[in-house]
C-alpha atoms as a PDB file:
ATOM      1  CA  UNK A   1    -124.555-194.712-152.475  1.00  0.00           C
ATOM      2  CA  UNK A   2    -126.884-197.362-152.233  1.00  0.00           C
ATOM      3  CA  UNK A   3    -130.756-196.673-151.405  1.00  0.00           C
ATOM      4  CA  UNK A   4    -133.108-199.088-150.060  1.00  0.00           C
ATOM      5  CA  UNK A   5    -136.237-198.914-149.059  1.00  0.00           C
ATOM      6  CA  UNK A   6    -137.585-200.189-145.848  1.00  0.00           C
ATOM      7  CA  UNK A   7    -140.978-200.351-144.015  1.00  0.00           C
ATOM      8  CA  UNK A   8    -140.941-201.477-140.497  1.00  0.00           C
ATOM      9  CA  UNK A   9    -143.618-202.010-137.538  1.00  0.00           C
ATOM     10  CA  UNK A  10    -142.076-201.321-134.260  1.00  0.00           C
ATOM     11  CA  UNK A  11    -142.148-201.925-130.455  1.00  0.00           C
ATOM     12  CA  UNK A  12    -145.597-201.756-128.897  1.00  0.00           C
ATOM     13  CA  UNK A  13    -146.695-198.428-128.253  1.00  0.00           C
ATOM     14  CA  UNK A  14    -148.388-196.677-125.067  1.00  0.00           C
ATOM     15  CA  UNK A  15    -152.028-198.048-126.386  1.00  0.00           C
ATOM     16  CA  UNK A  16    -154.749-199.075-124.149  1.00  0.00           C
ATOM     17  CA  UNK A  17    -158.062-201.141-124.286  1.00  0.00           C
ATOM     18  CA  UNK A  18    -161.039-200.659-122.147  1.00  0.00           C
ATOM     19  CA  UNK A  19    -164.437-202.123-121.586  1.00  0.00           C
ATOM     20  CA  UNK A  20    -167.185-199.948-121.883  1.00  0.00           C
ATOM     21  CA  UNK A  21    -169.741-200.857-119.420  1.00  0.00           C
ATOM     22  CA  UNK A  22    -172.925-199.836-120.946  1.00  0.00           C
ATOM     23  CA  UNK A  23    -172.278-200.394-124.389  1.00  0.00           C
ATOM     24  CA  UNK A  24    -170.977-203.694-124.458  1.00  0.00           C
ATOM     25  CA  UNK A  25    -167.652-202.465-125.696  1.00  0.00           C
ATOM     26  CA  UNK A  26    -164.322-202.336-125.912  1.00  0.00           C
ATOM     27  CA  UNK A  27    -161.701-199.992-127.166  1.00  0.00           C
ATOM     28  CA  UNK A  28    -158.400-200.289-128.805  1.00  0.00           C
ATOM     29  CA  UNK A  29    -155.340-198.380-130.398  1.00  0.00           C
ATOM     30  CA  UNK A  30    -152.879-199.925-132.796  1.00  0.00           C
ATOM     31  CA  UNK A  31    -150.231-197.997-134.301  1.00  0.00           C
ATOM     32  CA  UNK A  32    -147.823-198.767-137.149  1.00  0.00           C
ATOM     33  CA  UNK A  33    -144.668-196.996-138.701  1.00  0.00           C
ATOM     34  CA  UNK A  34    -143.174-198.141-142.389  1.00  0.00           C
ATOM     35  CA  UNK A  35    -139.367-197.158-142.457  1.00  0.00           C
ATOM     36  CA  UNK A  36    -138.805-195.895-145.592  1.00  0.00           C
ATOM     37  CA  UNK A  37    -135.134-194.597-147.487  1.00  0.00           C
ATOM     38  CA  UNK A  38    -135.680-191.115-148.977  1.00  0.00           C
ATOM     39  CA  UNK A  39    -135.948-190.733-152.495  1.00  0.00           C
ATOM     40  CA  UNK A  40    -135.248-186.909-152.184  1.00  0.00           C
ATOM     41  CA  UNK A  41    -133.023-185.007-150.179  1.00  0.00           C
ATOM     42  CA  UNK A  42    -133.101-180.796-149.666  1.00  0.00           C
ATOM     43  CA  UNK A  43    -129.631-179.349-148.146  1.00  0.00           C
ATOM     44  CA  UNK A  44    -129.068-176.189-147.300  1.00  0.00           C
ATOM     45  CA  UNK A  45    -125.587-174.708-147.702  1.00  0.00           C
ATOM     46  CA  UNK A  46    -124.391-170.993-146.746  1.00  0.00           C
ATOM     47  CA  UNK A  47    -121.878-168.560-147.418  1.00  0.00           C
ATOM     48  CA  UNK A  48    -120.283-166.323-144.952  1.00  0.00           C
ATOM     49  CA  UNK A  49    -117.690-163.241-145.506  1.00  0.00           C
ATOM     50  CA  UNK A  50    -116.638-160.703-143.326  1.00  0.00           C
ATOM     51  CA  UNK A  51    -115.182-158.111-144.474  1.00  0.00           C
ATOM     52  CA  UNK A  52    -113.797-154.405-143.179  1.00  0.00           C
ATOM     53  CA  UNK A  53    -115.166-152.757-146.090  1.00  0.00           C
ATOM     54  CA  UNK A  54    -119.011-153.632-147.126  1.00  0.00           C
ATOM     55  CA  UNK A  55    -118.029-153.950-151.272  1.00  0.00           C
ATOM     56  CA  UNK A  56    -115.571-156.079-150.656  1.00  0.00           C
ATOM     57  CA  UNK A  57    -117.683-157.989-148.650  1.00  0.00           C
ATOM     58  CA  UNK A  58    -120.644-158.495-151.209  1.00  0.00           C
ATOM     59  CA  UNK A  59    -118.460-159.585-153.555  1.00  0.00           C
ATOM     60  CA  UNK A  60    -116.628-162.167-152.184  1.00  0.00           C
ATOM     61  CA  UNK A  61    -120.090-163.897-151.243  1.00  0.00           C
ATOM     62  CA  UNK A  62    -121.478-163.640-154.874  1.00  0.00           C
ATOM     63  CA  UNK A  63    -118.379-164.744-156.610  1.00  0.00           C
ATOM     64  CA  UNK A  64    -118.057-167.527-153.808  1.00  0.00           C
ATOM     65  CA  UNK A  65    -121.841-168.332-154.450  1.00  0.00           C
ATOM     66  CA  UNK A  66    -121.244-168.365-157.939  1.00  0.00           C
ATOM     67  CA  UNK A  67    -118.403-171.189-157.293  1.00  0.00           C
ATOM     68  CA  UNK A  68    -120.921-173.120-155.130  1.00  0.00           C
ATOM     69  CA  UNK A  69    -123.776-173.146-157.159  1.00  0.00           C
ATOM     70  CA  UNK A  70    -121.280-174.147-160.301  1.00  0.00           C
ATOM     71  CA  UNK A  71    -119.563-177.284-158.550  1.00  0.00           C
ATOM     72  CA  UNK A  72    -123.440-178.011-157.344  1.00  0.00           C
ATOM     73  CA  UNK A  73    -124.458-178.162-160.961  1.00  0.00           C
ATOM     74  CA  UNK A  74    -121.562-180.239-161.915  1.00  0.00           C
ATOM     75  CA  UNK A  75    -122.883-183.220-159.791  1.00  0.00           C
ATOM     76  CA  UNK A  76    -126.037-183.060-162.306  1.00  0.00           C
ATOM     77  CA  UNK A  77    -127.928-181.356-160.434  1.00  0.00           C
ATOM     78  CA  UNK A  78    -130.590-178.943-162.695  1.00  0.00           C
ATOM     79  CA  UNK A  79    -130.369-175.319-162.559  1.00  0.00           C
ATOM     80  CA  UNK A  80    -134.203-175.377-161.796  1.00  0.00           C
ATOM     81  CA  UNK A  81    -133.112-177.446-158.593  1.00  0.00           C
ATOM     82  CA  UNK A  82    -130.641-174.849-157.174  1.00  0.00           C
ATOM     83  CA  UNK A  83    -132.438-171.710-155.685  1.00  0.00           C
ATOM     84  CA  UNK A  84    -129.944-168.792-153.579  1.00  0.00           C
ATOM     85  CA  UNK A  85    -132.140-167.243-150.527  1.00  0.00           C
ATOM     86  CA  UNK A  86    -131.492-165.638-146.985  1.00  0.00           C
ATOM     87  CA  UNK A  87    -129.570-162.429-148.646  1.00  0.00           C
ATOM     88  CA  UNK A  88    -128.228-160.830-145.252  1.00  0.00           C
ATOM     89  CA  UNK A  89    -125.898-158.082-144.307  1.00  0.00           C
ATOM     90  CA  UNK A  90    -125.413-157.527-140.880  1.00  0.00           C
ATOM     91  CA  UNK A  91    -122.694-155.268-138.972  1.00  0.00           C
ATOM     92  CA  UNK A  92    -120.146-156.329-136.341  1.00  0.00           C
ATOM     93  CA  UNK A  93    -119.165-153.541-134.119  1.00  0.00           C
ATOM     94  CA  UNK A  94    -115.552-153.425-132.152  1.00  0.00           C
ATOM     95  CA  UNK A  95    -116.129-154.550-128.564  1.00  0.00           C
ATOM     96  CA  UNK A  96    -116.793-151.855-125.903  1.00  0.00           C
ATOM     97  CA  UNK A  97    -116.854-149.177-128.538  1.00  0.00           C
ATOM     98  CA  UNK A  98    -120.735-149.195-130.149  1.00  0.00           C
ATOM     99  CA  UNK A  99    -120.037-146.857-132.639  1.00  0.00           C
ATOM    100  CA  UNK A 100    -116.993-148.182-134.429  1.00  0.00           C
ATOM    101  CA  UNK A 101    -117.475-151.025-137.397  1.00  0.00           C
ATOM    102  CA  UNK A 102    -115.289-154.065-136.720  1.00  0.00           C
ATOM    103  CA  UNK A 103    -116.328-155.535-140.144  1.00  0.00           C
ATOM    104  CA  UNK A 104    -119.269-156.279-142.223  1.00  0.00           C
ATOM    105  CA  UNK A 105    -120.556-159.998-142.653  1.00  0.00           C
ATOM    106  CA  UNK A 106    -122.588-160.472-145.665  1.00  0.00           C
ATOM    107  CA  UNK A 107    -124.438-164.131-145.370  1.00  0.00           C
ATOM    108  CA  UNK A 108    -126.093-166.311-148.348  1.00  0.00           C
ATOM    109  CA  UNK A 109    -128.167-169.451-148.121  1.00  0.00           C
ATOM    110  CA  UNK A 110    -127.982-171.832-151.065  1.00  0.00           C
ATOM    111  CA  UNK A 111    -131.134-174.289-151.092  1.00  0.00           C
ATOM    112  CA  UNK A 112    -130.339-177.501-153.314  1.00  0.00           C
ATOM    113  CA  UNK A 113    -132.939-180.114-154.092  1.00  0.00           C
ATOM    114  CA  UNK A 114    -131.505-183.515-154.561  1.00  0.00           C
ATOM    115  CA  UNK A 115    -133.529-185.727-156.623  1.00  0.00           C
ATOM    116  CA  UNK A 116    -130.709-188.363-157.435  1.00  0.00           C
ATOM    117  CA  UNK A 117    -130.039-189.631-153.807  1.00  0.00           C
ATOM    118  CA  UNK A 118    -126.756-191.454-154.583  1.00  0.00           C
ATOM    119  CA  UNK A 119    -125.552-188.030-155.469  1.00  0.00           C
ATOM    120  CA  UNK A 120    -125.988-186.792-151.877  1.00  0.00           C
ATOM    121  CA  UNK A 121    -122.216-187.554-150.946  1.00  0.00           C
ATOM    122  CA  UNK A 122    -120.630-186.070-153.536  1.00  0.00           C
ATOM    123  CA  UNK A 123    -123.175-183.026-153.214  1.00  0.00           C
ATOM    124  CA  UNK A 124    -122.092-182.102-149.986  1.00  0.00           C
ATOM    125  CA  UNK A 125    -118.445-182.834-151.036  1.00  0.00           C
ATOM    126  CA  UNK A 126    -118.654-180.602-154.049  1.00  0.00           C
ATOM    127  CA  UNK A 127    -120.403-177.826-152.167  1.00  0.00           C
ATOM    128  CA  UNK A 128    -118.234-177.590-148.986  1.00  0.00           C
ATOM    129  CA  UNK A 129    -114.976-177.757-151.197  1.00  0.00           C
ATOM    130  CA  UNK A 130    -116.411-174.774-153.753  1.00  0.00           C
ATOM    131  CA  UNK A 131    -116.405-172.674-150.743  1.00  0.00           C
ATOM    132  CA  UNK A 132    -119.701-173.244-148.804  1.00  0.00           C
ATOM    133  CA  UNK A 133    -119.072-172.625-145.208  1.00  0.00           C
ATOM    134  CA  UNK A 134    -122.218-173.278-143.327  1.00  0.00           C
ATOM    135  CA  UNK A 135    -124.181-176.634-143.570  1.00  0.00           C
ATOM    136  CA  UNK A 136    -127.508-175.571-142.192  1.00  0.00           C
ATOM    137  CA  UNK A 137    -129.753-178.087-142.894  1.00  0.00           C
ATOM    138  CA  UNK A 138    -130.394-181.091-144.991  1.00  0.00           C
ATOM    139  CA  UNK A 139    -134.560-182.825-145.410  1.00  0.00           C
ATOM    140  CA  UNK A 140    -135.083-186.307-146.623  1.00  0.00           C
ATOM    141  CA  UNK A 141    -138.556-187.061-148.095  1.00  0.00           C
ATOM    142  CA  UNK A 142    -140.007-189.645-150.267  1.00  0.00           C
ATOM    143  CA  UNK A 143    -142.230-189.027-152.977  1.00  0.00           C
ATOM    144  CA  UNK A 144    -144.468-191.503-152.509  1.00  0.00           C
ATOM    145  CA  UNK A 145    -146.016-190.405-149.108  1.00  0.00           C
ATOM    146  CA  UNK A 146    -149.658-191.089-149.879  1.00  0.00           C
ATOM    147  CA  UNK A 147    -148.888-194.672-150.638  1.00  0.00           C
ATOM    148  CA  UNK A 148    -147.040-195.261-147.353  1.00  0.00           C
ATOM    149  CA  UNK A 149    -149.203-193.764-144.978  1.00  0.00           C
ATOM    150  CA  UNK A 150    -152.496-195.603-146.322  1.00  0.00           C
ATOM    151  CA  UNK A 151    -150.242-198.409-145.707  1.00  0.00           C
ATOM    152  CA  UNK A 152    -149.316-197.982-142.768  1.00  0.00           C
ATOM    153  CA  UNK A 153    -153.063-196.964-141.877  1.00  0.00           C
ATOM    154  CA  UNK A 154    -153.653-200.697-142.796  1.00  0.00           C
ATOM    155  CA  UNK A 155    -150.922-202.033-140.716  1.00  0.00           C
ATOM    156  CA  UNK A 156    -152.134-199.740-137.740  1.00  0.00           C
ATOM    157  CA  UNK A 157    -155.988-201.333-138.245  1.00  0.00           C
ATOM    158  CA  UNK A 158    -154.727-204.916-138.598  1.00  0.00           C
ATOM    159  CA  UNK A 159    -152.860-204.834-135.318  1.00  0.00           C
ATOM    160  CA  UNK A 160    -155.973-203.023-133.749  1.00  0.00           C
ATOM    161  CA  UNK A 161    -158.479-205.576-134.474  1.00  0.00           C
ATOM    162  CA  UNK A 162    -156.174-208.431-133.731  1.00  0.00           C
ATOM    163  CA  UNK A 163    -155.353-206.698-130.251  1.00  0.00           C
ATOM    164  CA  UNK A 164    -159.437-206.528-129.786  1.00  0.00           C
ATOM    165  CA  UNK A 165    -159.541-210.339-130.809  1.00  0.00           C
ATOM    166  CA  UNK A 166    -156.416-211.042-128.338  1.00  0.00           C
ATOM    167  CA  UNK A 167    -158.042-209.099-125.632  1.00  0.00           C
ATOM    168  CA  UNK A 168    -161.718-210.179-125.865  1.00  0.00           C
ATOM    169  CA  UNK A 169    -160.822-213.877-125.600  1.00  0.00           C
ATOM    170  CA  UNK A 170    -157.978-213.725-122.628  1.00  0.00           C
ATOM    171  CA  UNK A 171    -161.555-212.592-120.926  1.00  0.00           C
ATOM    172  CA  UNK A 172    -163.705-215.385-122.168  1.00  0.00           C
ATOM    173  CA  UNK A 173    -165.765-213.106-124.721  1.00  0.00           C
ATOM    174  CA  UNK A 174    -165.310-212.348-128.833  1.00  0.00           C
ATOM    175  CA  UNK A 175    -165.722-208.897-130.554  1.00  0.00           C
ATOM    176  CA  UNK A 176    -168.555-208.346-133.269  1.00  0.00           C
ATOM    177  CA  UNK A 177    -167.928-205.344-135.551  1.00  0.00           C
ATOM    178  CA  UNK A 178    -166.518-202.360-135.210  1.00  0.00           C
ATOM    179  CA  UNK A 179    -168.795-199.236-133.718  1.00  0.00           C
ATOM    180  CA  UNK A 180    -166.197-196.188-134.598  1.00  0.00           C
ATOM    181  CA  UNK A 181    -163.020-196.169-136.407  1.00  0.00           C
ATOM    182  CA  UNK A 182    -160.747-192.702-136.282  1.00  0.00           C
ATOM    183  CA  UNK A 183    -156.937-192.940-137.812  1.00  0.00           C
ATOM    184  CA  UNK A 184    -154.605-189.875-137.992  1.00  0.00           C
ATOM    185  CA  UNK A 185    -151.002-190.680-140.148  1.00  0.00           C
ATOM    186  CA  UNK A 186    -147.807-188.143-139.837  1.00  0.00           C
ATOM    187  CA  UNK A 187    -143.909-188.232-141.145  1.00  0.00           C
ATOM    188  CA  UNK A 188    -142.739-187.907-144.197  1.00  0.00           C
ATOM    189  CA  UNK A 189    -140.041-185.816-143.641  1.00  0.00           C
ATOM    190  CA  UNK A 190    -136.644-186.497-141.440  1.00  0.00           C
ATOM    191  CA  UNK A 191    -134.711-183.043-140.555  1.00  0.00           C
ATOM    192  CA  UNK A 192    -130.976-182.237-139.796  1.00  0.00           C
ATOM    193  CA  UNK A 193    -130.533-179.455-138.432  1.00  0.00           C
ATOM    194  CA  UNK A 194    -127.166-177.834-138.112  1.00  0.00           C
ATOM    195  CA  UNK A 195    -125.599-175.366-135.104  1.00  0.00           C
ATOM    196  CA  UNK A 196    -122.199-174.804-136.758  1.00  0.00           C
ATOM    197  CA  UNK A 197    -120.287-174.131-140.331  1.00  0.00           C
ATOM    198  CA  UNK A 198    -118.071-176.546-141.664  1.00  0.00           C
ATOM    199  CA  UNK A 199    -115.454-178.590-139.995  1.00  0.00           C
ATOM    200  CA  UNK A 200    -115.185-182.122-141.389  1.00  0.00           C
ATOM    201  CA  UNK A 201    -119.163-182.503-142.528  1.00  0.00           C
ATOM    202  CA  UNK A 202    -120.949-181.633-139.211  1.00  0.00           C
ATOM    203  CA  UNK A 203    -124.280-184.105-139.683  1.00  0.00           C
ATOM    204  CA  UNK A 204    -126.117-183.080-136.847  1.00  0.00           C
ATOM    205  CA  UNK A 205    -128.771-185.183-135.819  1.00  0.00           C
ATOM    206  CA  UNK A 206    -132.877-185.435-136.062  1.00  0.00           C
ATOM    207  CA  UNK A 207    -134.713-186.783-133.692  1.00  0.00           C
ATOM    208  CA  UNK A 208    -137.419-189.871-134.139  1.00  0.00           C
ATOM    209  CA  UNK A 209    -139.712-190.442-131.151  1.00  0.00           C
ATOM    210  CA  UNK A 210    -142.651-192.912-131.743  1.00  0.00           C
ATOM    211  CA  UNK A 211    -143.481-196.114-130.422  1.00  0.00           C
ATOM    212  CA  UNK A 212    -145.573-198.655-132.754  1.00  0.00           C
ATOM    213  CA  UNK A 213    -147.155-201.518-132.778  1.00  0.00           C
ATOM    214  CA  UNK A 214    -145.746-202.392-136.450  1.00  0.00           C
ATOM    215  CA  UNK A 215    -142.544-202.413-137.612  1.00  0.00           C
ATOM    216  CA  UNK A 216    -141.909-203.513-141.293  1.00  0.00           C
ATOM    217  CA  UNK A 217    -139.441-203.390-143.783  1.00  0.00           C
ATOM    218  CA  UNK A 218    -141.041-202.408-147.381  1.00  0.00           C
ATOM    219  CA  UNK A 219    -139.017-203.716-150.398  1.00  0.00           C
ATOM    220  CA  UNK A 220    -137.195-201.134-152.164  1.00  0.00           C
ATOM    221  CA  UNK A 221    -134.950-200.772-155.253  1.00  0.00           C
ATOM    222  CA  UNK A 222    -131.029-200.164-155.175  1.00  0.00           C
ATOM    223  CA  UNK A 223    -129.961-196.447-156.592  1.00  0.00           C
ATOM    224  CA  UNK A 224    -126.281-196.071-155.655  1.00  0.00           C
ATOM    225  CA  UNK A 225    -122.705-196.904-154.365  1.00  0.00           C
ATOM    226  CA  UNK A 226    -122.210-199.236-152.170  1.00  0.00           C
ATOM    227  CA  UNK A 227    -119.113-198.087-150.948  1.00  0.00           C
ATOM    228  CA  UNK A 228    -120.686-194.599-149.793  1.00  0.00           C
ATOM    229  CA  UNK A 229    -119.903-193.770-146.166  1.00  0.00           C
ATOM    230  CA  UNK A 230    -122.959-191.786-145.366  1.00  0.00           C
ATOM    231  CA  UNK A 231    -125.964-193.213-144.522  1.00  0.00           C
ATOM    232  CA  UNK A 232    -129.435-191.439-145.636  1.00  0.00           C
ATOM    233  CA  UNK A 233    -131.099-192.924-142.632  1.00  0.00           C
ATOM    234  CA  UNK A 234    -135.063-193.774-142.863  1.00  0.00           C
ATOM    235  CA  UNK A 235    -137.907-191.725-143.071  1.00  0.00           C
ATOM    236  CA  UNK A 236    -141.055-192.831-140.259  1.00  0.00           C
ATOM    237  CA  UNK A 237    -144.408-192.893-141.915  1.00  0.00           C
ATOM    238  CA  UNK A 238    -146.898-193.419-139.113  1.00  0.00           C
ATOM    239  CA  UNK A 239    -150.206-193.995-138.458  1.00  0.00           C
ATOM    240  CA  UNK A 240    -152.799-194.603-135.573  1.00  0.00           C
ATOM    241  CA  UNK A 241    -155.710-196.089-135.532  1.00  0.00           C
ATOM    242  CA  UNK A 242    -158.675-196.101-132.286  1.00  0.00           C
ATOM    243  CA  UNK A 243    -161.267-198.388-132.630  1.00  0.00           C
ATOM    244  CA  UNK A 244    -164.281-199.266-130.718  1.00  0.00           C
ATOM    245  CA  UNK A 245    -165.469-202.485-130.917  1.00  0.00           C
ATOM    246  CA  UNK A 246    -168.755-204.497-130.113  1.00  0.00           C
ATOM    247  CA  UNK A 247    -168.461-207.406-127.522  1.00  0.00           C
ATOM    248  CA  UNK A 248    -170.615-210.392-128.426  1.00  0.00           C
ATOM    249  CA  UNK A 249    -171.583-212.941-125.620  1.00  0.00           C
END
């Protein structure tokens, strides 16, 4: 699987400018967003029996856990990686007739950080076919997030001050330096979230709703396949930026 790593600046965003009338000012918002491939991925997998009898039941899960966690460490991924969580055993009662037990369903969540991303295919493979279930979530981050968001805090100030600049001479006048400067960053982090168990890899989706000023592609270094058929998808690291600026006559 093949991992690249991209920072983009996008579309312009909802950002305003306005004149202050007493101060000689004017104020501006830039935003930026750097696009980034994950270099570490979290998935979720779970285990699901039901079972008449409550023994039987309990197990089935562990030895199917057992399976799971086995074919998750055979990908290379380190026992310090793998942790089992959720433990639940719930009751399933015959419809129309409250008191009598249908079945038991015992329910295990397997959490699974990926630190190899060109593993993640074969991961999920490995996992659904040792008898995983339930695909309730996967998480990409990147390790480096205090590097992209200062950059992008850059990117965000750069397009601020040249929207000032842009601004302040379509109306005959030039901006001095800047009065106030506040910035606020988020991402990081994309999440799938899943609604069903297993049936041919349901993905999900995960949802990405920001408009920027930036868009930019950072360099990145190939880790992978590239013949893999799932994509990792990019991670937004965004930042905005207000400024206030002085207007000089």
């Amino acid at each position: 699987m093949r991992c690249i790593l991209f920072v983009i600046v996008l579309a312009v965003s909802p950002c305003y400018a306005q004149f202050g009338g007493e101060r000689h000012a004017i104020e501006v918002s830039g935003d930026a967003a750097i696009k980034v491939v994950p270099d570490e991925v979290t998935v979720l997998f779970g285990v699901e029996n039901r079972y008449k009898d409550v023994s039987t039941a309990v197990s089935q899960n562990n030895a199917i856990v057992k399976r799971v966690i086995a074919a998750i460490r055979g990908v290379g991924v380190d026992v310090n990686d793998i942790q089992t969580d959720h433990y639940h055993v719930g009751i399933v009662y015959v419809q129309n007739q409250a008191s009598v037990i249908d079945c038991y369903v015992v329910t295990k969540q397997i959490e699974v950080v990926l630190k190899k991303v060109s593993k993640f295919e074969e991961l999920l493979d490995a996992g659904l076919r040792a008898g995983a279930n339930h695909l309730d979530g996967i998480e990409f981050r990147t390790n480096e997030l205090r590097k992209y968001r200062d950059q992008a805090r850059a990117l965000a100030t750069k397009a601020a001050v040249e929207k000032a600049q842009g601004l302040a001479q379509a109306a005959g006048m030039k901006v001095g330096k800047p009065l106030s400067l506040s910035s606020y960053s988020y991402g990081g982090g994309s999440s799938y979230i899943f609604c069903c168990g297993y049936g041919g890899y349901p993905y999900g989706y995960a949802s990405s709703m920001q408009s920027q000023n930036v868009v930019q592609n950072a360099p990145g270094k190939s880790d992978g396949d590239s013949q893999a058929t799932v994509s990792l998808g990019r991670i937004n690291v965004t930042a905005s930026v207000s400024m206030t600026f002085q207007i000089v006559q």
